[in-house]
C-alpha atoms as a PDB file:
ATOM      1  CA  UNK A   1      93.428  98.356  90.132  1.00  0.00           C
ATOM      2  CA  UNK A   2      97.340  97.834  89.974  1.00  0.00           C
ATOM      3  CA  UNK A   3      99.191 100.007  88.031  1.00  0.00           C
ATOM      4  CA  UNK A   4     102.897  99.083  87.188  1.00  0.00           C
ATOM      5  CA  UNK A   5     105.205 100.895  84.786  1.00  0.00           C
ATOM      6  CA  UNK A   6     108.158  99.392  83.388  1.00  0.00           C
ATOM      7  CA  UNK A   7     110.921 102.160  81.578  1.00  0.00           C
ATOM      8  CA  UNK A   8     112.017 100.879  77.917  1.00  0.00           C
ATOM      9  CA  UNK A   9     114.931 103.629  77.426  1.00  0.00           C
ATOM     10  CA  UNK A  10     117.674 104.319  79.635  1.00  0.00           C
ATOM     11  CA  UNK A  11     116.594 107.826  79.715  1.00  0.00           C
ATOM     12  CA  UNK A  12     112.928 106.462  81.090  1.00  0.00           C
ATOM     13  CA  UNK A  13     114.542 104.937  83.994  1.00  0.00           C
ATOM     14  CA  UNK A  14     116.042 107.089  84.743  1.00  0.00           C
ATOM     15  CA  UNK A  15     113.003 109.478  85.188  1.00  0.00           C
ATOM     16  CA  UNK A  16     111.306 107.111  87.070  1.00  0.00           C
ATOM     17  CA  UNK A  17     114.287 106.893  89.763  1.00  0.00           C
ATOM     18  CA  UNK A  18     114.524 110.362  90.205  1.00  0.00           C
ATOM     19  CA  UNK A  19     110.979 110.423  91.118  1.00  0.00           C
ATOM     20  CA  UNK A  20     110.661 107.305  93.670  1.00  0.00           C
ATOM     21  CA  UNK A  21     114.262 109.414  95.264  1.00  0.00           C
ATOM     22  CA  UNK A  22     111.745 112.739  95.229  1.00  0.00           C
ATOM     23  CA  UNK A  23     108.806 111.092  96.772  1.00  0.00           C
ATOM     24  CA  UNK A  24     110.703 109.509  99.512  1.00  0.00           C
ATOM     25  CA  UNK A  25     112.049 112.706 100.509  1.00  0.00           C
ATOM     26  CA  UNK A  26     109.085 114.061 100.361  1.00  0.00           C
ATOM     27  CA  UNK A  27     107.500 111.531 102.913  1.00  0.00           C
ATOM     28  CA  UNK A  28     110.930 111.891 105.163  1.00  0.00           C
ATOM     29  CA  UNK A  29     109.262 114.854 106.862  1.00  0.00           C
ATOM     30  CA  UNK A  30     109.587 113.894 111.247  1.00  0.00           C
ATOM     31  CA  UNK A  31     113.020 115.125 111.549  1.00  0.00           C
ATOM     32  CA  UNK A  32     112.724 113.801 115.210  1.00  0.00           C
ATOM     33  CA  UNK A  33     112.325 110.582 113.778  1.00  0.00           C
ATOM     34  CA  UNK A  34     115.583 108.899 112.797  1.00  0.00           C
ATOM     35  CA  UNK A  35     113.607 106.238 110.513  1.00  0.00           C
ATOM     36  CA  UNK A  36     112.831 109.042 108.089  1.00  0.00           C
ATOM     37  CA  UNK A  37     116.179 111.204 108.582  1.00  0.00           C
ATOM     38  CA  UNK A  38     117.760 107.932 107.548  1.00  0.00           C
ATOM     39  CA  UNK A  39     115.192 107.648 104.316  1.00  0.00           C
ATOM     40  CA  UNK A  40     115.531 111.231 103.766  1.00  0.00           C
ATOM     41  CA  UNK A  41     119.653 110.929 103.526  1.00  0.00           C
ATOM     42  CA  UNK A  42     119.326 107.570 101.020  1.00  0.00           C
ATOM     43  CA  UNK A  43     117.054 109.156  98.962  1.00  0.00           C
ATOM     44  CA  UNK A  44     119.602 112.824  98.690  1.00  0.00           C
ATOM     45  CA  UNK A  45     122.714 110.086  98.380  1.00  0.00           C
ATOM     46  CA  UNK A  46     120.839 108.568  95.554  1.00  0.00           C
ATOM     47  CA  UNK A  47     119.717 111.510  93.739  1.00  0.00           C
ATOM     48  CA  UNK A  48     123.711 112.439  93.934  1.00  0.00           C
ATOM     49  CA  UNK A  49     124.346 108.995  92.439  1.00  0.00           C
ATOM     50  CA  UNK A  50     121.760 109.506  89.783  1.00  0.00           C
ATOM     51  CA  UNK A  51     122.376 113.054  88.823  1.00  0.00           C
ATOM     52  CA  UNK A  52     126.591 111.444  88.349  1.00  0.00           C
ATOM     53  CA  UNK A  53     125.515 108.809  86.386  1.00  0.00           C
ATOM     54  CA  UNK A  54     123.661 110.364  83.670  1.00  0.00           C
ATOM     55  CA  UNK A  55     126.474 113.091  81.896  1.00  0.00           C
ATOM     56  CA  UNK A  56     123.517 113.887  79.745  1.00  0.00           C
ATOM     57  CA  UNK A  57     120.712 114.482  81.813  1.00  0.00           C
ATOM     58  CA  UNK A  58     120.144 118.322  81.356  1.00  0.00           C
ATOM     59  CA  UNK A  59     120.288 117.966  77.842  1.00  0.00           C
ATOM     60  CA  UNK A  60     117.693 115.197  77.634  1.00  0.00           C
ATOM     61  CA  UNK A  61     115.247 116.818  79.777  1.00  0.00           C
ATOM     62  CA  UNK A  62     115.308 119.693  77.712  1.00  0.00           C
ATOM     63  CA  UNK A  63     114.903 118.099  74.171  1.00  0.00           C
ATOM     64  CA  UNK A  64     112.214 116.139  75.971  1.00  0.00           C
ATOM     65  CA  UNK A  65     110.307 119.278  77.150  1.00  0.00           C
ATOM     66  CA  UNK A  66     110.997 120.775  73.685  1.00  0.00           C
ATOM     67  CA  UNK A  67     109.128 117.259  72.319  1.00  0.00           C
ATOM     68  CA  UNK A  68     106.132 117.960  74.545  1.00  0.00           C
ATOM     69  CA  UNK A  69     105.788 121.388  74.110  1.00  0.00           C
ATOM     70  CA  UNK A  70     105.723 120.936  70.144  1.00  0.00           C
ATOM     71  CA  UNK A  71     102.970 118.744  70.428  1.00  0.00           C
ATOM     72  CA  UNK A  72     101.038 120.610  73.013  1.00  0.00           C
ATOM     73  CA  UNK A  73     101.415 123.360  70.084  1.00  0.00           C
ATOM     74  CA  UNK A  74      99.644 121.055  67.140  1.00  0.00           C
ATOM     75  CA  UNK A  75      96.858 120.365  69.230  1.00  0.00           C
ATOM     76  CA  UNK A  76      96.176 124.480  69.511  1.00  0.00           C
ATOM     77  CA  UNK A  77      95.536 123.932  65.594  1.00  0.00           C
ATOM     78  CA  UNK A  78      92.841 121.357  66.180  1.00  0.00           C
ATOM     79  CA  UNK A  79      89.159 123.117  66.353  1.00  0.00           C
ATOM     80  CA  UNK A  80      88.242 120.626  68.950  1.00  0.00           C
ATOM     81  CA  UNK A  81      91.179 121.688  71.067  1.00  0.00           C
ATOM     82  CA  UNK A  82      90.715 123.021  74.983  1.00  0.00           C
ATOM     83  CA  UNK A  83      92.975 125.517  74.232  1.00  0.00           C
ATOM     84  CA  UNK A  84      92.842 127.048  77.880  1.00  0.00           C
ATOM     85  CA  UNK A  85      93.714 123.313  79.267  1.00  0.00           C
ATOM     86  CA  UNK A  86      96.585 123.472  76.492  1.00  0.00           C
ATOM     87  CA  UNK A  87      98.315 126.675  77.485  1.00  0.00           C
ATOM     88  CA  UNK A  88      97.877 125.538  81.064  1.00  0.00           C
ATOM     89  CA  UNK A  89     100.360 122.707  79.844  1.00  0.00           C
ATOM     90  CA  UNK A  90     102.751 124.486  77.644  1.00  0.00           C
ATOM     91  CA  UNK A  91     103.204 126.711  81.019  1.00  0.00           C
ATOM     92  CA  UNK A  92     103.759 123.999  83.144  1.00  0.00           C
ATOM     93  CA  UNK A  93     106.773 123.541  80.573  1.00  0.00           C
ATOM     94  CA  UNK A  94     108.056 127.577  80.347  1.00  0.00           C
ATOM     95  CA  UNK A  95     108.306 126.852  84.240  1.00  0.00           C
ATOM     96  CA  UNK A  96     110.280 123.815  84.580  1.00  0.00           C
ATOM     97  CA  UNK A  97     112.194 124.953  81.419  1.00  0.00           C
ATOM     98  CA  UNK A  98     113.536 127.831  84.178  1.00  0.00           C
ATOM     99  CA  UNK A  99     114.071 125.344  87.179  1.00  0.00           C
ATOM    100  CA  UNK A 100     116.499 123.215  84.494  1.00  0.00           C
ATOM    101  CA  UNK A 101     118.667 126.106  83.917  1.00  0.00           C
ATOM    102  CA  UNK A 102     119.985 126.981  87.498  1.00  0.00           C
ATOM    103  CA  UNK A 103     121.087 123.309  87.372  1.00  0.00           C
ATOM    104  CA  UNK A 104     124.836 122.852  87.507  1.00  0.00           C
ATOM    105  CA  UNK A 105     126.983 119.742  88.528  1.00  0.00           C
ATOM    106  CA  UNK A 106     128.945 121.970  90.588  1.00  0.00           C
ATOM    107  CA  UNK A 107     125.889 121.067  93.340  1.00  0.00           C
ATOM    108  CA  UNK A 108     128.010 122.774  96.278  1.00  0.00           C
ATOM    109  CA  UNK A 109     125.024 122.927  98.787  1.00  0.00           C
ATOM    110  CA  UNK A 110     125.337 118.816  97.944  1.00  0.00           C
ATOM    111  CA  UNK A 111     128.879 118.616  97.793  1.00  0.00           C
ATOM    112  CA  UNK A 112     130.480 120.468 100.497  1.00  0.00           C
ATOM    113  CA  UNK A 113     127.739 119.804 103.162  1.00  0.00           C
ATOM    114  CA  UNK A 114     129.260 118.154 106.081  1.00  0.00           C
ATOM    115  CA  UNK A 115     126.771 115.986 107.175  1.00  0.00           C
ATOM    116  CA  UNK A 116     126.355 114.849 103.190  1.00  0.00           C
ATOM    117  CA  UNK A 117     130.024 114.506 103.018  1.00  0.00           C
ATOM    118  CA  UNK A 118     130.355 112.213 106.140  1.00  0.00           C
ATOM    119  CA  UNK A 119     126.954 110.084 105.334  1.00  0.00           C
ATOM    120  CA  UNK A 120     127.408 109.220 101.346  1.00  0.00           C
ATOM    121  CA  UNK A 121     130.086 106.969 102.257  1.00  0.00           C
ATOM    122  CA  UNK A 122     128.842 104.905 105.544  1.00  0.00           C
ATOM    123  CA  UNK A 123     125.920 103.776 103.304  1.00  0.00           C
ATOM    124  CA  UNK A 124     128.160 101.442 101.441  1.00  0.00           C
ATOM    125  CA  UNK A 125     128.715  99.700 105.151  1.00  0.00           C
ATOM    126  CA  UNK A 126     126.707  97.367 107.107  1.00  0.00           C
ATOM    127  CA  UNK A 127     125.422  99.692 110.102  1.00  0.00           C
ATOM    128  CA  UNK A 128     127.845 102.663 109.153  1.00  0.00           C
ATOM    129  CA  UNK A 129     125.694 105.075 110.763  1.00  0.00           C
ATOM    130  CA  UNK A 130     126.264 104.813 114.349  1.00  0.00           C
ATOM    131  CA  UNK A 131     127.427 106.752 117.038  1.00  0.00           C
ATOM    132  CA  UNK A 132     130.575 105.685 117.373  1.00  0.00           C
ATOM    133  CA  UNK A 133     131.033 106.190 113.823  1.00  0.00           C
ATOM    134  CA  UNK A 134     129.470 109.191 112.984  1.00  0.00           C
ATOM    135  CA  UNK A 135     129.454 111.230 116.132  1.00  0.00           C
ATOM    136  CA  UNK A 136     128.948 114.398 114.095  1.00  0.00           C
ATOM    137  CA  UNK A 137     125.773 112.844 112.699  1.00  0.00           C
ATOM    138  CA  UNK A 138     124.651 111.959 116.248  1.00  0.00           C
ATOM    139  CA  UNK A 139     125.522 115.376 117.769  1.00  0.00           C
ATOM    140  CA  UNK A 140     123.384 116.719 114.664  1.00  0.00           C
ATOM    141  CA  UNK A 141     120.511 114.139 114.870  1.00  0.00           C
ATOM    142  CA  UNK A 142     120.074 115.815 118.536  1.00  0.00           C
ATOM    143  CA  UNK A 143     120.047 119.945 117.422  1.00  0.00           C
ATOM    144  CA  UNK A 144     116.786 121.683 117.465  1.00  0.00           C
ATOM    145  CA  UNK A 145     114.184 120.945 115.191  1.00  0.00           C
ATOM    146  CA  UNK A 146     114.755 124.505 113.405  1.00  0.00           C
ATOM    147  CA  UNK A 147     118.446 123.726 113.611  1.00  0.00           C
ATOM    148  CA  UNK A 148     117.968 120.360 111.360  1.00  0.00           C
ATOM    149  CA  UNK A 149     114.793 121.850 109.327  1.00  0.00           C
ATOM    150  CA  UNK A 150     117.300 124.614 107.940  1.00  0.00           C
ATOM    151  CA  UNK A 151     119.611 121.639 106.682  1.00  0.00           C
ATOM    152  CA  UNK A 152     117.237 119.626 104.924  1.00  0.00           C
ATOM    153  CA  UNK A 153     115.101 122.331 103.640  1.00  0.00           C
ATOM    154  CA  UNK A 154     118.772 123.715 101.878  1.00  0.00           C
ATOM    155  CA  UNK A 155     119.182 120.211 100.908  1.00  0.00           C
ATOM    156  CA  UNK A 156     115.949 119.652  98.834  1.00  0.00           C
ATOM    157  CA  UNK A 157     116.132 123.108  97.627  1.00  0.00           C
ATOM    158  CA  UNK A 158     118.806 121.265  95.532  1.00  0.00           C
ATOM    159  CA  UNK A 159     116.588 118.806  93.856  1.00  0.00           C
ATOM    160  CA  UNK A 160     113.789 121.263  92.418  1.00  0.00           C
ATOM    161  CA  UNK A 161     116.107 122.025  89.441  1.00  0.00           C
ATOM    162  CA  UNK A 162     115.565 118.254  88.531  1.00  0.00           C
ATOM    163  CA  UNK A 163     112.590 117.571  90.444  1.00  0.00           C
ATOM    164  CA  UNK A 164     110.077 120.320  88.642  1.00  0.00           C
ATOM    165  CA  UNK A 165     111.520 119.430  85.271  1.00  0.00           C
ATOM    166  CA  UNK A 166     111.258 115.611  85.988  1.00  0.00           C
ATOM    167  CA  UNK A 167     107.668 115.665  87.530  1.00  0.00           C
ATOM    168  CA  UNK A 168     106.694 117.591  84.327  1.00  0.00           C
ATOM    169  CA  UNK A 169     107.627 115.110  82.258  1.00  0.00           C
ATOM    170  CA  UNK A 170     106.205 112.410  83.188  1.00  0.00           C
ATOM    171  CA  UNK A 171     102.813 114.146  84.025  1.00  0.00           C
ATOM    172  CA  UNK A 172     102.444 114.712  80.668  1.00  0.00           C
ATOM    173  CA  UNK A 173     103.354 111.794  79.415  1.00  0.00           C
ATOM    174  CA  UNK A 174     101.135 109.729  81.595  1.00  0.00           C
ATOM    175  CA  UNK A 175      98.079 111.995  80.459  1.00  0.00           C
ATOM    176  CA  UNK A 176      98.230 111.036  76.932  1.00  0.00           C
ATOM    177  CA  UNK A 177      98.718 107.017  77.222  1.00  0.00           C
ATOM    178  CA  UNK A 178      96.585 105.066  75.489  1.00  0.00           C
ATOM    179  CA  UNK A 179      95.203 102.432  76.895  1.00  0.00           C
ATOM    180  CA  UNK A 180      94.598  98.626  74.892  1.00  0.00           C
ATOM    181  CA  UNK A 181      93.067  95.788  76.132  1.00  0.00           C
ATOM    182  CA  UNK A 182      94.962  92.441  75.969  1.00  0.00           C
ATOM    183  CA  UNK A 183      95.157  89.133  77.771  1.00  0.00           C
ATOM    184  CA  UNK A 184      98.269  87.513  79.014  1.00  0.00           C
ATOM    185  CA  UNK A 185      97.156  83.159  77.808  1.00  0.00           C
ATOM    186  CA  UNK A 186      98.768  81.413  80.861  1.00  0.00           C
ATOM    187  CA  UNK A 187      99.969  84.557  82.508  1.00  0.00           C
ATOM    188  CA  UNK A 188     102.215  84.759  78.799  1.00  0.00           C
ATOM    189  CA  UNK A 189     101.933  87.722  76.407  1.00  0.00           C
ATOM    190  CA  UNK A 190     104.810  88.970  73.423  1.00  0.00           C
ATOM    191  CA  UNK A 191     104.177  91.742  70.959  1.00  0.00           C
ATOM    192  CA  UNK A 192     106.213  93.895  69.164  1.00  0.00           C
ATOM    193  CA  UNK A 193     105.292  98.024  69.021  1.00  0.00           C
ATOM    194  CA  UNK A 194     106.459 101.067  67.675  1.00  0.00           C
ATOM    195  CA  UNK A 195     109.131 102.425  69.763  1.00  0.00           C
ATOM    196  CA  UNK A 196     108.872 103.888  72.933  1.00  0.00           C
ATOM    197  CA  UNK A 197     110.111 104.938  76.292  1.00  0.00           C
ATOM    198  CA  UNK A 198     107.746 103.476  78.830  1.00  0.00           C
ATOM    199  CA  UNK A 199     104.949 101.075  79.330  1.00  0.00           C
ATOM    200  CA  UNK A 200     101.902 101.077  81.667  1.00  0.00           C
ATOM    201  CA  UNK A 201     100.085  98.225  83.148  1.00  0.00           C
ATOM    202  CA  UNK A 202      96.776  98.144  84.713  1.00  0.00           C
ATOM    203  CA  UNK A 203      95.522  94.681  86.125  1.00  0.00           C
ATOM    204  CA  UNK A 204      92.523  93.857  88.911  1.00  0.00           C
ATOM    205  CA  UNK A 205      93.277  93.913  92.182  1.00  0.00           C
ATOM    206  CA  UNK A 206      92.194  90.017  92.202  1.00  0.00           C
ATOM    207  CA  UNK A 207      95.148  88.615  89.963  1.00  0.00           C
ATOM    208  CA  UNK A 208      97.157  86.920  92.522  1.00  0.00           C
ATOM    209  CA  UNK A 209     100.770  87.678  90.928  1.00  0.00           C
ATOM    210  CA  UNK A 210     102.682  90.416  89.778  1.00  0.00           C
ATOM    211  CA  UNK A 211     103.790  91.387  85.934  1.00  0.00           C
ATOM    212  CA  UNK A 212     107.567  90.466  85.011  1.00  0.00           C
ATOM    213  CA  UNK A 213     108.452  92.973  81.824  1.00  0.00           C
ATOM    214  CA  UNK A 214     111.578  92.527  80.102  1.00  0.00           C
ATOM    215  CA  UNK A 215     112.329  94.106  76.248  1.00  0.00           C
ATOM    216  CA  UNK A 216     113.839  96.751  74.467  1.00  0.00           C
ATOM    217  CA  UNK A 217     111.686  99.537  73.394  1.00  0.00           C
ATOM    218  CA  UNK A 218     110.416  97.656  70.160  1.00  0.00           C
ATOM    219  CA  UNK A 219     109.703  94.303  71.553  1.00  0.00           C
ATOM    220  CA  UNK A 220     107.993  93.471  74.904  1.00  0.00           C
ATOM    221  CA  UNK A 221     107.527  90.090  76.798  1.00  0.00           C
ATOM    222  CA  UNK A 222     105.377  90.487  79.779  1.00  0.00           C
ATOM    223  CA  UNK A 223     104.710  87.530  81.966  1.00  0.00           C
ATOM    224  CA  UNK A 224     102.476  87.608  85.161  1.00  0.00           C
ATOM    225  CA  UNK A 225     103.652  85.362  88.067  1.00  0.00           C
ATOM    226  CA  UNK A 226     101.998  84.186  90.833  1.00  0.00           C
ATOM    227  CA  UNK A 227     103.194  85.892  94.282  1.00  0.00           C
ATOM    228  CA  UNK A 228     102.283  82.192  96.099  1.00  0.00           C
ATOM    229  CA  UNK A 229     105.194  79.839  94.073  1.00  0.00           C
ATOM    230  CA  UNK A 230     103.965  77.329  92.375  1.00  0.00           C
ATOM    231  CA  UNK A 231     100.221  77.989  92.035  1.00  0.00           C
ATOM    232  CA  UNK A 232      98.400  78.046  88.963  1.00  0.00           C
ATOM    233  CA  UNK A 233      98.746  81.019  86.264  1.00  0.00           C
ATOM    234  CA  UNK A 234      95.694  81.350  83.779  1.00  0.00           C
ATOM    235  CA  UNK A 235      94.693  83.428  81.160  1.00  0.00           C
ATOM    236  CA  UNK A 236      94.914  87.675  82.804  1.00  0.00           C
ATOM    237  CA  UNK A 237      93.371  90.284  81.001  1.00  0.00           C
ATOM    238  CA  UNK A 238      95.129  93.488  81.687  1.00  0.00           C
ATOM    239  CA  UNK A 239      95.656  96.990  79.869  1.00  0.00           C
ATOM    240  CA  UNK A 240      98.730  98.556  78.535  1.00  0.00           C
ATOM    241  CA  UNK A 241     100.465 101.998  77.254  1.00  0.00           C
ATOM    242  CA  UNK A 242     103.362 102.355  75.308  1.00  0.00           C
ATOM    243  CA  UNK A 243     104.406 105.631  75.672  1.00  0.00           C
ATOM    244  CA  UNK A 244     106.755 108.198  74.022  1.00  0.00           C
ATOM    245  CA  UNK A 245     108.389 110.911  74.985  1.00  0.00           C
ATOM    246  CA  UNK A 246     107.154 113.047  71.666  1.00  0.00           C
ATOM    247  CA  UNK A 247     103.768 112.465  73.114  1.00  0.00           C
ATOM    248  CA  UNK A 248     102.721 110.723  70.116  1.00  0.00           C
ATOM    249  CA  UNK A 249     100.734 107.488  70.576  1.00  0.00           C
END
């Protein structure tokens, strides 16, 4: 089954940036391997980028939380309620509630590093990373395992302020989606919904193309094309989500 999301509010892609940037750290582990020192550098250069580009991100995790959490707390009024399960939830929130306040923009393990300092940069060059070019990179690349695990592990200390917060988020919202059947005539399908931050498509692994979403929250167009150009599209029955951030569906 293929699963494909597609964020309708700015605040939803966001979210779902910050986590492809935390799971690509999190698979840059062989620090003796420059392929993933490389990945794990783009993905702490774009979580800079990210955190810089959203003024109000702080502010929107935390109403979100706040949103989640005052749902979680209905559904402790309902008899039918696992209210164990629930808690287990609402604590998942009191936690990443504390990781989002030691977040501050001031991000000097980030900012003042020296090998974050010289890399942002060279990233906006063809082959900027070199050794000609970044000897102090090179010299580093070559220090002791320990030596280089003590960088990074200061380095992604960094993002659990986001990270925790982030991954909590979206956990929860995933876990309540409702799923709908539909069927995309001719690989075409256009509905309007209540609206809502995100969207989730399931499809069988035997559909030969690949969903193209574009709307705005309200309205969604979603359009399956084939991955060989030019062959035929027909009717593809899929399932979607709309989901909010107040957890209601």
């Amino acid at each position: 089954m293929f699963n494909y999301e597609f964020p309708l509010s700015p605040k939803a892609r966001t979210y779902l940036k910050l986590e492809q940037v935390f799971k690509n750290a999190e698979t840059s582990f062989d620090l003796n391997s420059i392929q993933h020192v490389m990945f794990l550098l783009r993905s702490v250069v774009d979580y800079i980028d990210l955190i810089d580009g959203y003024s109000a991100i702080k502010v929107e995790i935390l109403k979100d939380l706040e949103k989640c959490d005052g749902k979680l707390r209905m559904w402790l009024d309902d008899v039918e309620c696992d209210k164990d399960f629930v808690n287990n939830l609402r604590q998942k929130i009191v936690e990443a509630r504390k990781y989002l306040d030691t977040f501050t923009r001031e991000r000097t393990v980030l900012k003042d590093d020296p090998i974050i300092e010289l890399i942002k940069p060279r990233f906006l060059t063809p082959s900027g990373i070199n050794c000609f070019d970044t000897p102090m990179f090179t010299f580093w690349f070559n220090q002791s395992l320990e030596k280089k695990q003590a960088n990074v592990d200061k380095w992604l200390h960094e993002f659990d302020c986001i990270k925790v917060p982030v991954y909590t988020l979206l956990y929860l919202w995933r876990l309540c989606a409702n799923y709908s059947e539909r069927v995309a005539k001719l690989g075409f399908m256009q509905e309007s919904a209540d609206t809502c931050d995100l969207i989730n498509i399931q499809y069988e692994n035997d559909v030969k193309g690949y969903p193209v979403v574009s709307g705005f929250q309200s309205r969604v167009n979603i359009r399956f094309l084939p991955f060989d150009k030019g062959a035929p599209v027909g009717d593809i029955p899929f399932k979607i989500a709309y989901i909010k951030s107040s957890l209601e569906q």
